[in-house]
PDB file of N, CA and C in Angstrom:
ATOM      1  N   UNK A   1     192.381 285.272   6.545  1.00  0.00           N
ATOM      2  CA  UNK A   1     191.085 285.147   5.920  1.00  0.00           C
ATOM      3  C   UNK A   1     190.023 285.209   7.015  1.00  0.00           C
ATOM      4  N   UNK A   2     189.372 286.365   7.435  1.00  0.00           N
ATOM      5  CA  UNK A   2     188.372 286.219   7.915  1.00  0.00           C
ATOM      6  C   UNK A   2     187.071 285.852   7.179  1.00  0.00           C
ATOM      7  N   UNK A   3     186.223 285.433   8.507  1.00  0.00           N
ATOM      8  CA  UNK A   3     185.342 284.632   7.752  1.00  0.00           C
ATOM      9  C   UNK A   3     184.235 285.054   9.191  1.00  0.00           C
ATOM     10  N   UNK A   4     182.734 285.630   8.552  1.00  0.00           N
ATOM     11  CA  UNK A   4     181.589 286.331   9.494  1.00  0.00           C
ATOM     12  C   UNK A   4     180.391 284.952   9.078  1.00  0.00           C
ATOM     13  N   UNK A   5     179.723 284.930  10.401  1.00  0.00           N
ATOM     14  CA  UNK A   5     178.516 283.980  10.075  1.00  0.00           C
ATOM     15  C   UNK A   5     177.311 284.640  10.230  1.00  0.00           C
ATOM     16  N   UNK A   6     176.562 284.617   9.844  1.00  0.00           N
ATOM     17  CA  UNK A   6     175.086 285.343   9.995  1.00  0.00           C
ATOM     18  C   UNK A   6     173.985 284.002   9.629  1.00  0.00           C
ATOM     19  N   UNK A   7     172.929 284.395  10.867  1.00  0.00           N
ATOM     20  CA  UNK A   7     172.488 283.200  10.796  1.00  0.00           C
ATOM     21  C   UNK A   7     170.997 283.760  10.022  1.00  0.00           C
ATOM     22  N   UNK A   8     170.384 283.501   9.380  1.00  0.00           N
ATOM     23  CA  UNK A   8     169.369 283.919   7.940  1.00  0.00           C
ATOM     24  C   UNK A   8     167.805 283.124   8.639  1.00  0.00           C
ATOM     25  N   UNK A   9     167.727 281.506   8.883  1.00  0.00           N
ATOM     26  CA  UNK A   9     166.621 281.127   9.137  1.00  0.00           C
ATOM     27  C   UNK A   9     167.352 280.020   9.895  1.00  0.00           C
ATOM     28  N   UNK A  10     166.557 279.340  10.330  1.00  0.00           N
ATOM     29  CA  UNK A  10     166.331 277.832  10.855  1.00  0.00           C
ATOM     30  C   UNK A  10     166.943 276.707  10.039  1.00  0.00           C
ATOM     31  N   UNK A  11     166.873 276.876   8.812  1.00  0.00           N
ATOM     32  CA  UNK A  11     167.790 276.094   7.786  1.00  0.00           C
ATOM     33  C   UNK A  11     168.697 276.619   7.140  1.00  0.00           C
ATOM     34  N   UNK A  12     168.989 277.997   7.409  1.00  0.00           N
ATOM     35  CA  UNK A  12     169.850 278.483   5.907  1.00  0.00           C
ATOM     36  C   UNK A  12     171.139 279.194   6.632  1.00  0.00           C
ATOM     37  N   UNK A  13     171.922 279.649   5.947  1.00  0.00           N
ATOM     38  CA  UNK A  13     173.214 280.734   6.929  1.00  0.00           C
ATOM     39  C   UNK A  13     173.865 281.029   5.871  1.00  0.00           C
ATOM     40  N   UNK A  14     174.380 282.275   5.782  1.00  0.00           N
ATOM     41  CA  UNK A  14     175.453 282.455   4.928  1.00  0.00           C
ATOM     42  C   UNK A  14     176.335 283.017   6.277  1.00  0.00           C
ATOM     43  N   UNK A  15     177.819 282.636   5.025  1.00  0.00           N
ATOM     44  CA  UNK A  15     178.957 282.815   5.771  1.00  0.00           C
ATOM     45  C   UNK A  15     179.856 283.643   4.673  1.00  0.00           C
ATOM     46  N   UNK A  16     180.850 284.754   5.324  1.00  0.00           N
ATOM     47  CA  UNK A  16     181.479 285.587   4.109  1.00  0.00           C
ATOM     48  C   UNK A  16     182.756 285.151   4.293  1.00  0.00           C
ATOM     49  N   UNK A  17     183.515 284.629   3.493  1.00  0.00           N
ATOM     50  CA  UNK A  17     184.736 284.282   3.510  1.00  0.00           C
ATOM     51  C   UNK A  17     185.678 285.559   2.210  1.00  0.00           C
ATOM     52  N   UNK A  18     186.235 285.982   2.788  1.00  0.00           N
ATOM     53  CA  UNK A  18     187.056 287.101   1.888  1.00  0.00           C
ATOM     54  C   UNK A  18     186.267 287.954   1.509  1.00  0.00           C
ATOM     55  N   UNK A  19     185.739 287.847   0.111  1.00  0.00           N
ATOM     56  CA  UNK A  19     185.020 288.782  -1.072  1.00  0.00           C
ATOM     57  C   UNK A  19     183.929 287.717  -1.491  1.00  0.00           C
ATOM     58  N   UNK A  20     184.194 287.052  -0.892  1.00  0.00           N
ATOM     59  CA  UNK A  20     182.568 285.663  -1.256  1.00  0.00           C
ATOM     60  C   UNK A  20     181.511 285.824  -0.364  1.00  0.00           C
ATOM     61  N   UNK A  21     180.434 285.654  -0.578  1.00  0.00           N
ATOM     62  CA  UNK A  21     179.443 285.193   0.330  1.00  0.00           C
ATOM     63  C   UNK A  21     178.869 283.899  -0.237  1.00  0.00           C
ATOM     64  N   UNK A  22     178.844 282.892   1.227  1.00  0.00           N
ATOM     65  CA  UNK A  22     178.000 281.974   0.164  1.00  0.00           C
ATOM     66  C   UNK A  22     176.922 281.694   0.946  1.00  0.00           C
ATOM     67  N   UNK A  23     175.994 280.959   0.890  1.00  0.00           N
ATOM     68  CA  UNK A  23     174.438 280.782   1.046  1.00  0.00           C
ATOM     69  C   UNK A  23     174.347 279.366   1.288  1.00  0.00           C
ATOM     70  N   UNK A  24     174.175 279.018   2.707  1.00  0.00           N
ATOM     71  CA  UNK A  24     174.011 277.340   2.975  1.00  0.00           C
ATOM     72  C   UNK A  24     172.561 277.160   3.433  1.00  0.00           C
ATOM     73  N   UNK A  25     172.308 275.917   2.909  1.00  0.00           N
ATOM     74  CA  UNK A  25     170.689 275.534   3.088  1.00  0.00           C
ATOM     75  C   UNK A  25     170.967 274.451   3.748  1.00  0.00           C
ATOM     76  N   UNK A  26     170.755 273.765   5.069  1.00  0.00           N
ATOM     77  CA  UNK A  26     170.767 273.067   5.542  1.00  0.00           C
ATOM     78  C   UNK A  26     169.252 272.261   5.616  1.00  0.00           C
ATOM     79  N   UNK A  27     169.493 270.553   5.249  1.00  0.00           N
ATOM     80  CA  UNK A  27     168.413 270.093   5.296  1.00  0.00           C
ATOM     81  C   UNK A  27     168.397 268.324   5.165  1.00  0.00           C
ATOM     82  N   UNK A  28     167.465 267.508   6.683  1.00  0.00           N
ATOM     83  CA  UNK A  28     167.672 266.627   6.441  1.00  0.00           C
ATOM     84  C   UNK A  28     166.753 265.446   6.211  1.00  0.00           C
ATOM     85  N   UNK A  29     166.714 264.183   5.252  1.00  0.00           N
ATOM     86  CA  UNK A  29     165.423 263.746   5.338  1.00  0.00           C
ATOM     87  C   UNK A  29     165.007 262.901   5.996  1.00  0.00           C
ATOM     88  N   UNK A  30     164.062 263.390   6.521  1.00  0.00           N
ATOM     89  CA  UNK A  30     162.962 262.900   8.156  1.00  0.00           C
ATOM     90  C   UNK A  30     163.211 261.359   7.971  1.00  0.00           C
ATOM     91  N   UNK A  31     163.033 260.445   6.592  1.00  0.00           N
ATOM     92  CA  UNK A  31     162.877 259.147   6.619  1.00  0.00           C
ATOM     93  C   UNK A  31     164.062 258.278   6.296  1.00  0.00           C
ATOM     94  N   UNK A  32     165.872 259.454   6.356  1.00  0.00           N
ATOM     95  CA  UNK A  32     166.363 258.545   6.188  1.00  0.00           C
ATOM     96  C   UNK A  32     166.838 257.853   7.064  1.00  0.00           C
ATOM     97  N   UNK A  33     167.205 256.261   7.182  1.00  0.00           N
ATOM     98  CA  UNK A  33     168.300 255.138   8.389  1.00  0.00           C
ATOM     99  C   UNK A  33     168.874 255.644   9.124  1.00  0.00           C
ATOM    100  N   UNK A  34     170.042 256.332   8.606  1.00  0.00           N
ATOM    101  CA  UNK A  34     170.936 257.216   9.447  1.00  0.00           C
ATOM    102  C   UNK A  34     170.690 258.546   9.910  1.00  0.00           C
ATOM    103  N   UNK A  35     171.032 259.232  11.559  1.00  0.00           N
ATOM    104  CA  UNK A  35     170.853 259.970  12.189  1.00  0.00           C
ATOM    105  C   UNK A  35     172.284 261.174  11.572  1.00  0.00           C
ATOM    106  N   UNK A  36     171.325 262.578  11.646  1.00  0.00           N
ATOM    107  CA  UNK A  36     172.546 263.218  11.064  1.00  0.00           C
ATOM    108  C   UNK A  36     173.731 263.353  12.312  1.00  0.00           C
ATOM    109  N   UNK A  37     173.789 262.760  13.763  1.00  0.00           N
ATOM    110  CA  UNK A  37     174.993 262.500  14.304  1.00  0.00           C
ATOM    111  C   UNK A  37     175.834 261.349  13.481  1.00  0.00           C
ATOM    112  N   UNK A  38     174.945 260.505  12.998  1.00  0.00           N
ATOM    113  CA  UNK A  38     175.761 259.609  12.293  1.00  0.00           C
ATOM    114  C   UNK A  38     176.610 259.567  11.356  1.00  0.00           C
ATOM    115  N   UNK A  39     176.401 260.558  10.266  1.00  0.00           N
ATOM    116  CA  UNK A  39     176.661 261.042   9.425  1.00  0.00           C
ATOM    117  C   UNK A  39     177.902 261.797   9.220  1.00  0.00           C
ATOM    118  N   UNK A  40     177.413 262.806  10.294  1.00  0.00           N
ATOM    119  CA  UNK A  40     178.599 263.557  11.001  1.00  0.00           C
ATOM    120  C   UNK A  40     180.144 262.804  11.601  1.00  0.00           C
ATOM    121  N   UNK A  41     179.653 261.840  12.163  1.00  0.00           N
ATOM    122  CA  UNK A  41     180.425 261.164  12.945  1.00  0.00           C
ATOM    123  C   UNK A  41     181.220 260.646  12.028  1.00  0.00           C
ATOM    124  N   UNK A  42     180.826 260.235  10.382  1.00  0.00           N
ATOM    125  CA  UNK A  42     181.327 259.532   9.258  1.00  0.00           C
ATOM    126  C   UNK A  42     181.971 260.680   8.694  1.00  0.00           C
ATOM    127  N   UNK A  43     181.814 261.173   8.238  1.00  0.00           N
ATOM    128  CA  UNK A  43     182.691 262.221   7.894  1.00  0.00           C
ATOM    129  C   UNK A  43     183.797 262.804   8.661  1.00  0.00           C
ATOM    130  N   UNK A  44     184.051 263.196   9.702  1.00  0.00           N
ATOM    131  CA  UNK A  44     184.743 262.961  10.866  1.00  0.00           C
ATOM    132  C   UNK A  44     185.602 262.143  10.810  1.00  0.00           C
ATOM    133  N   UNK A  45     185.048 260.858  10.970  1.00  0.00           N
ATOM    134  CA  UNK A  45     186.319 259.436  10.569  1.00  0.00           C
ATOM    135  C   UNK A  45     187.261 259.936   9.188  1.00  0.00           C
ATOM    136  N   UNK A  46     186.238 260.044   8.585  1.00  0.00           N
ATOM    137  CA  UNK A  46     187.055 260.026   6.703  1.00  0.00           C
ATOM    138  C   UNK A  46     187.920 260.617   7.090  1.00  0.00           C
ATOM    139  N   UNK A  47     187.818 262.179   7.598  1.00  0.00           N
ATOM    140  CA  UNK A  47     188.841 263.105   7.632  1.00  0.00           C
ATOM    141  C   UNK A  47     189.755 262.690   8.335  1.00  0.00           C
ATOM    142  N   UNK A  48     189.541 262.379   9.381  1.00  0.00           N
ATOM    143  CA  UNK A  48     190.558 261.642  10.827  1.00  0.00           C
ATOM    144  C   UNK A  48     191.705 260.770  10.012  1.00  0.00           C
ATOM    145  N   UNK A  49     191.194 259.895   9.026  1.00  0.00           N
ATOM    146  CA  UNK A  49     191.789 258.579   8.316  1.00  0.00           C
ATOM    147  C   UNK A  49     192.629 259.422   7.067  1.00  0.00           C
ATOM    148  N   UNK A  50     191.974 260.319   6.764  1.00  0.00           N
ATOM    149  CA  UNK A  50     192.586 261.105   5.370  1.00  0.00           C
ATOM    150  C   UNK A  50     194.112 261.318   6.350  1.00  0.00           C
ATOM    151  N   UNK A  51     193.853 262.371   6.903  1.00  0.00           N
ATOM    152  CA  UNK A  51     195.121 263.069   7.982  1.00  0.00           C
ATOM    153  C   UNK A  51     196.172 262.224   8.166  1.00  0.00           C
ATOM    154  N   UNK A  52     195.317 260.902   8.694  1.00  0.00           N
ATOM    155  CA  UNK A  52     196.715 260.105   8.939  1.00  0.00           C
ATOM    156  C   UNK A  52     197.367 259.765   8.050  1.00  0.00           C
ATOM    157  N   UNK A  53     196.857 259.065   6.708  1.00  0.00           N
ATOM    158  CA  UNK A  53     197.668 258.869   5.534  1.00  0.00           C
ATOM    159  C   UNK A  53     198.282 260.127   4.933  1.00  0.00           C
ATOM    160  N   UNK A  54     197.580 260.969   5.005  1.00  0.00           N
ATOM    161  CA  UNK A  54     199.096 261.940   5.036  1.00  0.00           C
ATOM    162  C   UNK A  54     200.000 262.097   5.565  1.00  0.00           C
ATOM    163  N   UNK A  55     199.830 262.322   6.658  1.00  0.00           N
ATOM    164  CA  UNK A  55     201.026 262.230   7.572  1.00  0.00           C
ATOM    165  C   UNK A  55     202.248 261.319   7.476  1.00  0.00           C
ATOM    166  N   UNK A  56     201.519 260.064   6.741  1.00  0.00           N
ATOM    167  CA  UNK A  56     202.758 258.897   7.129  1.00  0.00           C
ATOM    168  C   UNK A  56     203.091 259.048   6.008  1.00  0.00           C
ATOM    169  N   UNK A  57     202.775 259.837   4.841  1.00  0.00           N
ATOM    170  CA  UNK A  57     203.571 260.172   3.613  1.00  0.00           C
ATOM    171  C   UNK A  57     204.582 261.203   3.985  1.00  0.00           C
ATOM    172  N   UNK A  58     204.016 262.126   4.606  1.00  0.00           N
ATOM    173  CA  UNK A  58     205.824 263.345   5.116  1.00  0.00           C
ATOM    174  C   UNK A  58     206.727 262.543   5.448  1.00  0.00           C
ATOM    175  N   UNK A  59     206.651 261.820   5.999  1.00  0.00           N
ATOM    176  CA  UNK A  59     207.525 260.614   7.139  1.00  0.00           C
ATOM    177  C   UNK A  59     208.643 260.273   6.323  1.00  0.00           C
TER     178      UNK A  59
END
């Protein structure tokens, strides 16, 4: 599955995966608590934590 990035604006990108194109709008708000490293960093974990409980299910 290749997959091409083209970058569109400052907020937006599409990316073509197969026979799809899809259209990302990136955007974050100025006043919220959390920093979008933070965010990032949380999502990151989830996945990190997902992985492992899988894993110890093959087991």
């Amino acid at each position: 599955m290749k997959q091409k990035k083209q970058d569109v604006g400052s907020n937006s990108f599409t990316r073509h995966i197969g026979t799809t194109v899809y259209q990302v709008k990136v955007f974050f708000d100025e006043s919220a608590e959390t920093s979008a490293e933070d965010k990032l960093m949380h999502l990151i974990s989830n996945d990190l934590s997902i992985g492992k409980s899988n894993n110890s299910n093959c087991e």
